[in-house]
Protein backbone atom coordinates (compact mmCIF):
# COMPACT_ATOMS: atom_id res chain seq x y z
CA UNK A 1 -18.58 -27.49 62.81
CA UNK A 2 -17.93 -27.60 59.11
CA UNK A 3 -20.89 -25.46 58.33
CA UNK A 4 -19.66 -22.69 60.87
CA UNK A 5 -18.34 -19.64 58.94
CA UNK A 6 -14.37 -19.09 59.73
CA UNK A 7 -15.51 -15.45 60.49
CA UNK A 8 -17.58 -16.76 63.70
CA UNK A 9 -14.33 -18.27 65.02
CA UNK A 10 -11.76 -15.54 64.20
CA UNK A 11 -14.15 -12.96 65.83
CA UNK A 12 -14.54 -15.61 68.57
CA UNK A 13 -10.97 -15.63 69.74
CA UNK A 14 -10.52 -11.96 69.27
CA UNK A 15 -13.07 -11.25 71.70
CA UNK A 16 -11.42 -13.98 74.13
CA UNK A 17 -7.85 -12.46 73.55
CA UNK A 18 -8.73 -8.65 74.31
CA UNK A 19 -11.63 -9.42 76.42
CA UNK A 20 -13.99 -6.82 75.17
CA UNK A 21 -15.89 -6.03 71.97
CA UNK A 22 -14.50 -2.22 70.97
CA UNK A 23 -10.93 -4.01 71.26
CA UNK A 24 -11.70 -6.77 69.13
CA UNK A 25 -13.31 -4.34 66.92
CA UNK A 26 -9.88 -2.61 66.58
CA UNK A 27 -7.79 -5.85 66.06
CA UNK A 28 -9.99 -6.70 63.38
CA UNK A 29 -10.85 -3.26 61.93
CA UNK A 30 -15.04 -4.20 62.65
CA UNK A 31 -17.44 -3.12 63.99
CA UNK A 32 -18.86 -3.69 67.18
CA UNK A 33 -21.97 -4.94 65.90
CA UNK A 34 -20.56 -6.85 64.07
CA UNK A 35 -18.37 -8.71 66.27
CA UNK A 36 -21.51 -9.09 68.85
CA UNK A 37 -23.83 -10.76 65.74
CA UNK A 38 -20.62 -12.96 65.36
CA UNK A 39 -20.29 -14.09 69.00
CA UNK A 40 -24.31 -14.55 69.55
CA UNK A 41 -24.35 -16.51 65.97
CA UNK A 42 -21.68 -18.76 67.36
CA UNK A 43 -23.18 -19.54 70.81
CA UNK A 44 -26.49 -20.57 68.73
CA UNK A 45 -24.46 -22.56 66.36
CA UNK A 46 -22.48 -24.67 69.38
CA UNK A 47 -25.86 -24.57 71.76
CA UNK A 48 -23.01 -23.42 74.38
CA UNK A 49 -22.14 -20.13 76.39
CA UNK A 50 -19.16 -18.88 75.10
CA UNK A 51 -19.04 -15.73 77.50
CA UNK A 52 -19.90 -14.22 80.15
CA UNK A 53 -20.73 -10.50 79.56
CA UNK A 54 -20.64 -8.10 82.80
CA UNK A 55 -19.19 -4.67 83.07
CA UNK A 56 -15.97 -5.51 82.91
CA UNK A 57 -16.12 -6.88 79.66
CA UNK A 58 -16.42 -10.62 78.38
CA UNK A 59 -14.92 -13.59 80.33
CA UNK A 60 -15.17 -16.38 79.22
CA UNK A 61 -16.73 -19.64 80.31
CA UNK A 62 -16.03 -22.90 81.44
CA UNK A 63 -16.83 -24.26 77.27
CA UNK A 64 -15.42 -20.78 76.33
CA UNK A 65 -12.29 -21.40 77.85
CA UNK A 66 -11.81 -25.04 76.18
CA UNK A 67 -13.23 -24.15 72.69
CA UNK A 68 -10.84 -20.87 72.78
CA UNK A 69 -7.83 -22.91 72.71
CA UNK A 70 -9.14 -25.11 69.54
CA UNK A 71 -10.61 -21.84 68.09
CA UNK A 72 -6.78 -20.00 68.90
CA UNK A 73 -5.06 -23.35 67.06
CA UNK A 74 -7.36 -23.10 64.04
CA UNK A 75 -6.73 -18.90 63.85
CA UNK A 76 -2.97 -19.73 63.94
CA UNK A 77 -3.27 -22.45 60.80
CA UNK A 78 -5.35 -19.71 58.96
CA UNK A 79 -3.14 -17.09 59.42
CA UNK A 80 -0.28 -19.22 57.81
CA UNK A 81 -2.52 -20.64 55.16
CA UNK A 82 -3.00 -16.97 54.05
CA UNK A 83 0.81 -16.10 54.64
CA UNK A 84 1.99 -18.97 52.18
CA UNK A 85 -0.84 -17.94 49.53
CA UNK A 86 0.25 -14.49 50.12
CA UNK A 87 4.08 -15.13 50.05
CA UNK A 88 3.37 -17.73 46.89
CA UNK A 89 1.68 -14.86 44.93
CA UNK A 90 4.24 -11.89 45.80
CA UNK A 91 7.67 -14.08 45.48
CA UNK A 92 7.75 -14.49 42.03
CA UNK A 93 10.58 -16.23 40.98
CA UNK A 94 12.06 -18.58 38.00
CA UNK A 95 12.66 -18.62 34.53
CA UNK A 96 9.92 -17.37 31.71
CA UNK A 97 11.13 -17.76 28.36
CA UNK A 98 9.70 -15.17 25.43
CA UNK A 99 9.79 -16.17 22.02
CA UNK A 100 9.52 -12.84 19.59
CA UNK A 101 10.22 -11.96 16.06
CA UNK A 102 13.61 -10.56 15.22
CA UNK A 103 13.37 -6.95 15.35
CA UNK A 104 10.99 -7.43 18.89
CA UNK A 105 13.43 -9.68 19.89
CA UNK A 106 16.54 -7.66 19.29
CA UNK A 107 15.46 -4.10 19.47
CA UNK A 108 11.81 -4.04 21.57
CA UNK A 109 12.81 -6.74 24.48
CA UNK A 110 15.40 -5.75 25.99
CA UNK A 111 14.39 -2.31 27.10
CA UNK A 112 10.97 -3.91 28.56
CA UNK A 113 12.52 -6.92 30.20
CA UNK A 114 15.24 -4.74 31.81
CA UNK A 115 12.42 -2.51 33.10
CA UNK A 116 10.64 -5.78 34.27
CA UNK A 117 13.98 -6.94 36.14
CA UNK A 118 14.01 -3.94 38.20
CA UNK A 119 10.21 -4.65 39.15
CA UNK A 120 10.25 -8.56 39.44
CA UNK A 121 14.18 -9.33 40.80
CA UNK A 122 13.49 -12.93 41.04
CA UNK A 123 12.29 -13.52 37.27
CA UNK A 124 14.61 -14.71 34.99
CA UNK A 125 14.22 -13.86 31.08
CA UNK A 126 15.18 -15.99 28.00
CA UNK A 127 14.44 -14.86 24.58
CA UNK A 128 13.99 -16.93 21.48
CA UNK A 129 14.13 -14.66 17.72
CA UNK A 130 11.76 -17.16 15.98
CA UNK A 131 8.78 -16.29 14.03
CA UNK A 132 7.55 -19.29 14.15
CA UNK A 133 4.18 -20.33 16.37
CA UNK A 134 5.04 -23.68 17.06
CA UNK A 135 7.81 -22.59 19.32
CA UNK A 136 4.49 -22.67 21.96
CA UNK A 137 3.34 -25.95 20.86
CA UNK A 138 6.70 -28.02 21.60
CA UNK A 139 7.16 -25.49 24.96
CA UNK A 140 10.02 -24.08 23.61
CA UNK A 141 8.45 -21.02 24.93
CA UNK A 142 6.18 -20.05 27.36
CA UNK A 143 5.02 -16.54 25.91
CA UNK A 144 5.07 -15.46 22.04
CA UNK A 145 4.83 -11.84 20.68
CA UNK A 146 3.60 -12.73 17.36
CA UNK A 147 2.40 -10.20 14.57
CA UNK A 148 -0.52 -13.06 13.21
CA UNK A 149 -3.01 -14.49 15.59
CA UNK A 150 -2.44 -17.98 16.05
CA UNK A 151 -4.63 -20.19 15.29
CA UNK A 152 -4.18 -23.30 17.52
CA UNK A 153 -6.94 -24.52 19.67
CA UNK A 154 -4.10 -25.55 22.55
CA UNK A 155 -2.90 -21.74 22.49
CA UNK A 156 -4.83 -18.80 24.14
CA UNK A 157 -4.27 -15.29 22.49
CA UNK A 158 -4.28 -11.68 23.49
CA UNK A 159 -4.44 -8.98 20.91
CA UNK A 160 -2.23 -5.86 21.97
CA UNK A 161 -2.17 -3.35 19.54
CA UNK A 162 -1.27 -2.43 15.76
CA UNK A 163 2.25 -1.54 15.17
CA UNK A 164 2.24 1.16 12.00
CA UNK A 165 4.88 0.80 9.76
CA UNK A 166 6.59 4.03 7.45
CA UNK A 167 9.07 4.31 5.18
CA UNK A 168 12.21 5.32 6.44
CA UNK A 169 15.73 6.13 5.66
CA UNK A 170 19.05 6.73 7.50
CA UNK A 171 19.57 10.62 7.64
CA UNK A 172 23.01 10.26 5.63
CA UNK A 173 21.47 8.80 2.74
CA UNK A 174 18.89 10.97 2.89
CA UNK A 175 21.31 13.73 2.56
CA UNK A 176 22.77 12.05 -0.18
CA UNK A 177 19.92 11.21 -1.95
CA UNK A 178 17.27 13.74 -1.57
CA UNK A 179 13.95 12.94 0.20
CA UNK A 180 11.54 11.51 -1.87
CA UNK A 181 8.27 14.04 -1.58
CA UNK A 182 5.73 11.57 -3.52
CA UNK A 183 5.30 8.13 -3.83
CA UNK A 184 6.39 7.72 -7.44
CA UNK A 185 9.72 9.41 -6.49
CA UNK A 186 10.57 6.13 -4.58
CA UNK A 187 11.40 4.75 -8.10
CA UNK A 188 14.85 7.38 -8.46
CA UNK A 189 15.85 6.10 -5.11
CA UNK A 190 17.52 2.60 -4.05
CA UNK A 191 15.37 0.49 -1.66
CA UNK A 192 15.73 -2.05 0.57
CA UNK A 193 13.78 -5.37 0.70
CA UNK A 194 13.17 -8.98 0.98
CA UNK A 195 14.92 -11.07 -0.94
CA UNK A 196 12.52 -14.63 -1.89
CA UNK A 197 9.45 -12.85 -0.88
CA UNK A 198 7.68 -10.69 -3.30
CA UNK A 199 5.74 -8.51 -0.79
CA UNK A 200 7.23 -5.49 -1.38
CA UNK A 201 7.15 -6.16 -4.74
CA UNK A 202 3.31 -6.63 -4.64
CA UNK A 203 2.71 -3.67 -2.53
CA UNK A 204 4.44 -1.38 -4.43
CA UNK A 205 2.65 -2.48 -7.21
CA UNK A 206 -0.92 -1.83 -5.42
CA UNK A 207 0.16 1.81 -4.72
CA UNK A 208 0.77 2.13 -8.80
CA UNK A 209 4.48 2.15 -8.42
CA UNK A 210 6.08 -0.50 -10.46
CA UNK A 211 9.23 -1.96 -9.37
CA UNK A 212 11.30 -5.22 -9.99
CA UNK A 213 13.52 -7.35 -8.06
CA UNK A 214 16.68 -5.24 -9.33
CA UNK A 215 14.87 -2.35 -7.47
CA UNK A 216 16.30 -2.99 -4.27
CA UNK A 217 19.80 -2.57 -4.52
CA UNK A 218 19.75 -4.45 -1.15
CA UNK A 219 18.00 -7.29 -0.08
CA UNK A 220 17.19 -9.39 2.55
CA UNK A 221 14.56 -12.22 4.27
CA UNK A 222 16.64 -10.85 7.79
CA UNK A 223 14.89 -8.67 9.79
CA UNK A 224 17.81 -7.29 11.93
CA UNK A 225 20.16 -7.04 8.74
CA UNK A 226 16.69 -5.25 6.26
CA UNK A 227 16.87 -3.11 9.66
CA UNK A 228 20.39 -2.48 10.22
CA UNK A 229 20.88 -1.91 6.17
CA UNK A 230 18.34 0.88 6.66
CA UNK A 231 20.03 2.71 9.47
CA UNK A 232 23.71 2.31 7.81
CA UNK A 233 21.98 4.34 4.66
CA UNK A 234 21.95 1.49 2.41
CA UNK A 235 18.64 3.53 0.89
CA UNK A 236 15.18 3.33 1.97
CA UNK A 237 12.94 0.51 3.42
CA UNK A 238 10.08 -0.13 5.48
CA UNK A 239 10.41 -0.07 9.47
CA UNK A 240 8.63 0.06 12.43
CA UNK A 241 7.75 3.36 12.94
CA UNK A 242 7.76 3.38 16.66
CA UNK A 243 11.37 2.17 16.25
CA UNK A 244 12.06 4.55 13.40
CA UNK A 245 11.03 7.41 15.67
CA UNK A 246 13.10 6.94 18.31
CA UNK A 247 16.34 6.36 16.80
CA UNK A 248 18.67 9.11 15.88
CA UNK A 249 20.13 8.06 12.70
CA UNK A 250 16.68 7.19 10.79
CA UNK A 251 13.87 9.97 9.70
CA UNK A 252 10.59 8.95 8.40
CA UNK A 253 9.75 9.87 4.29
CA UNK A 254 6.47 10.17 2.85
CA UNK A 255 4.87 9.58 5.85
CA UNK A 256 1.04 10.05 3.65
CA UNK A 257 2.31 6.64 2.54
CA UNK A 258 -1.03 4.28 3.07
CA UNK A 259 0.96 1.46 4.68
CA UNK A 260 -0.65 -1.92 7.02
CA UNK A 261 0.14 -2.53 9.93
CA UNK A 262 1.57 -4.81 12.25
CA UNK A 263 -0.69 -6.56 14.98
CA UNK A 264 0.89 -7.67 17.59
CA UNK A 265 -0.65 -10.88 19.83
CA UNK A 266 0.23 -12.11 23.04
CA UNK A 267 0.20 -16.06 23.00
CA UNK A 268 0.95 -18.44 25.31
CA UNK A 269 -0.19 -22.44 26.07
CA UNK A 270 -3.37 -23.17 27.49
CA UNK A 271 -1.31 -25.59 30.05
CA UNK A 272 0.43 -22.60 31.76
CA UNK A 273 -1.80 -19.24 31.27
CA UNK A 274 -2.32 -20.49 35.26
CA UNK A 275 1.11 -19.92 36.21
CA UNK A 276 1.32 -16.74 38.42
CA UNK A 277 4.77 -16.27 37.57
CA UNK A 278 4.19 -16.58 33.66
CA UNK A 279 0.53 -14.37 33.91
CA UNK A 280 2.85 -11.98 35.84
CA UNK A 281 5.48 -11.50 32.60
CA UNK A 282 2.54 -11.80 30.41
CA UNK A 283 0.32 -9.11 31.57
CA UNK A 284 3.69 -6.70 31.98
CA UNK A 285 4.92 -7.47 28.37
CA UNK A 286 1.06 -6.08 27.46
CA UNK A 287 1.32 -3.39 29.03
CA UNK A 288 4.80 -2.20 27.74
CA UNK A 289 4.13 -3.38 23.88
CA UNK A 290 0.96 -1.14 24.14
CA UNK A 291 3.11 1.87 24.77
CA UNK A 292 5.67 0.94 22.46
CA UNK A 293 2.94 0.59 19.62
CA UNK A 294 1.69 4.05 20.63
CA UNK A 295 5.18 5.37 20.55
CA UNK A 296 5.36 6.21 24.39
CA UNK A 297 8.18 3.03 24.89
């Protein structure tokens, strides 16, 4: 019996409960064929005779009769085997917590998880503003959006997309200050950047523009305040541009600018990729960052 194919038995008691082939067929959206290869498969399997096959229809026998009500018990487990599996894979509920950088976390996020709420009621959201991989590695999060892949063995990665970056500047400064029309000009204007770091300083070097610390009249290591500073018209600074784009207050300058650009990774720890409820978040933050890199989100 453990070699018999759950197909025999579920055509089996089909044919017992309707009493005909073209009716089983129907149940079971087969074909008669079909269901007759199952039923002659199964006799030859038991050594019994399950039916008895006359005009009107099959009846079954003496063994029939006693191996229908096993075969009936075994049809009812199955169905609620695939019921809970089915039920266990569409309620997806509890908590998945997202670890991002700042600007992701406080500008990207919330428009894609509010999205996702409306899809996936029973999923609960926490977001961590960390740039910092190990959040994955102590479990302080089950997903990161990270803009370097990590290198971990324990973590499994997903590349998304490249996020381009421009230089931008709020409109009211802008209107203060004049738009700059060539790289050099950027040296008349005030700029925002980081504060310890001397990337900016470095990459405004490469594109022949030389600038010192006292260059930006603001400056920063916070991405939601470099950010912020930008939109209040503070001068000019580097941005996402699919985030410069869509807000009102910002416009893009020099936009010939050779800049990098951002690429964004979807991590989480090899000890819950299996999670349906986790893959579920996972595969919809994918989706939605792809857009937003592309400037649809």
């Amino acid at each position: 019996m453990a070699e018999i194919d759950w197909n025999l038995i579920k055509s089996f008691v089909a044919v017992a409960e309707t009493g005909s082939l073209s009716a089983a067929a129907r149940k079971l959206a087969a074909s008669q064929p079909t269901l007759g290869r199952h039923i002659a498969e199964l006799e030859q399997a038991l050594g019994v005779t399950l039916f008895r096959r006359g005009r009107s229809g099959y009846a079954l026998t003496e063994a029939g009769s006693v191996l229908f009500e096993r075969g009936r018990a075994v049809s009812e487990q199955a169905s609620a085997f695939s019921l809970l599996a089915l039920g266990s894979v569409e309620a997806i509920e509890g908590t998945v917590r997202i670890a991002a950088s700042e600007v992701v976390a406080a500008y990207v996020l919330p428009e894609i998880t509010a999205r996702l709420g409306v899809e996936e009621t029973g999923i609960e959201v926490e977001i961590v503003a960390s740039n910092q991989v190990e959040n994955l590695l102590r479990r302080d999060a089950d997903i990161a959006i990270r803009m370097v892949k990590p290198a971990q063995n324990e973590l499994v990665a997903r590349k998304v997309a490249d996020i381009p970056l421009c230089a931008c500047a709020a409109k009211s400064y802008l209107g203060r200050a004049g738009r700059p029309l060539e790289p050099a000009d950027l040296a008349g204007h005030a700029l925002i950047g980081f504060d310890r770091s001397d990337e900016m300083i470095r990459g405004f070097a490469g594109y022949g523009i030389p600038v010192s610390r006292s260059s930006f009249r603001l400056r920063t290591d916070n991405q939601i305040v470099l950010w912020e500073a930008v939109r209040a018209g503070n001068g000019i600074g580097l941005g996402q541009r699919p985030l410069a784009e869509r807000d009102p207050l910002v416009e893009i300058v020099l936009p010939q600018l050779p800049l990098p650009v951002l690429p964004v990774w979807l991590a989480m720890h090899r000890d819950v990729r299996s999670s349906v409820r986790i893959r579920r978040v996972a595969d919809f933050l994918y989706e939605e960052l792809k857009r937003y890199s592309a400037g649809a989100g």
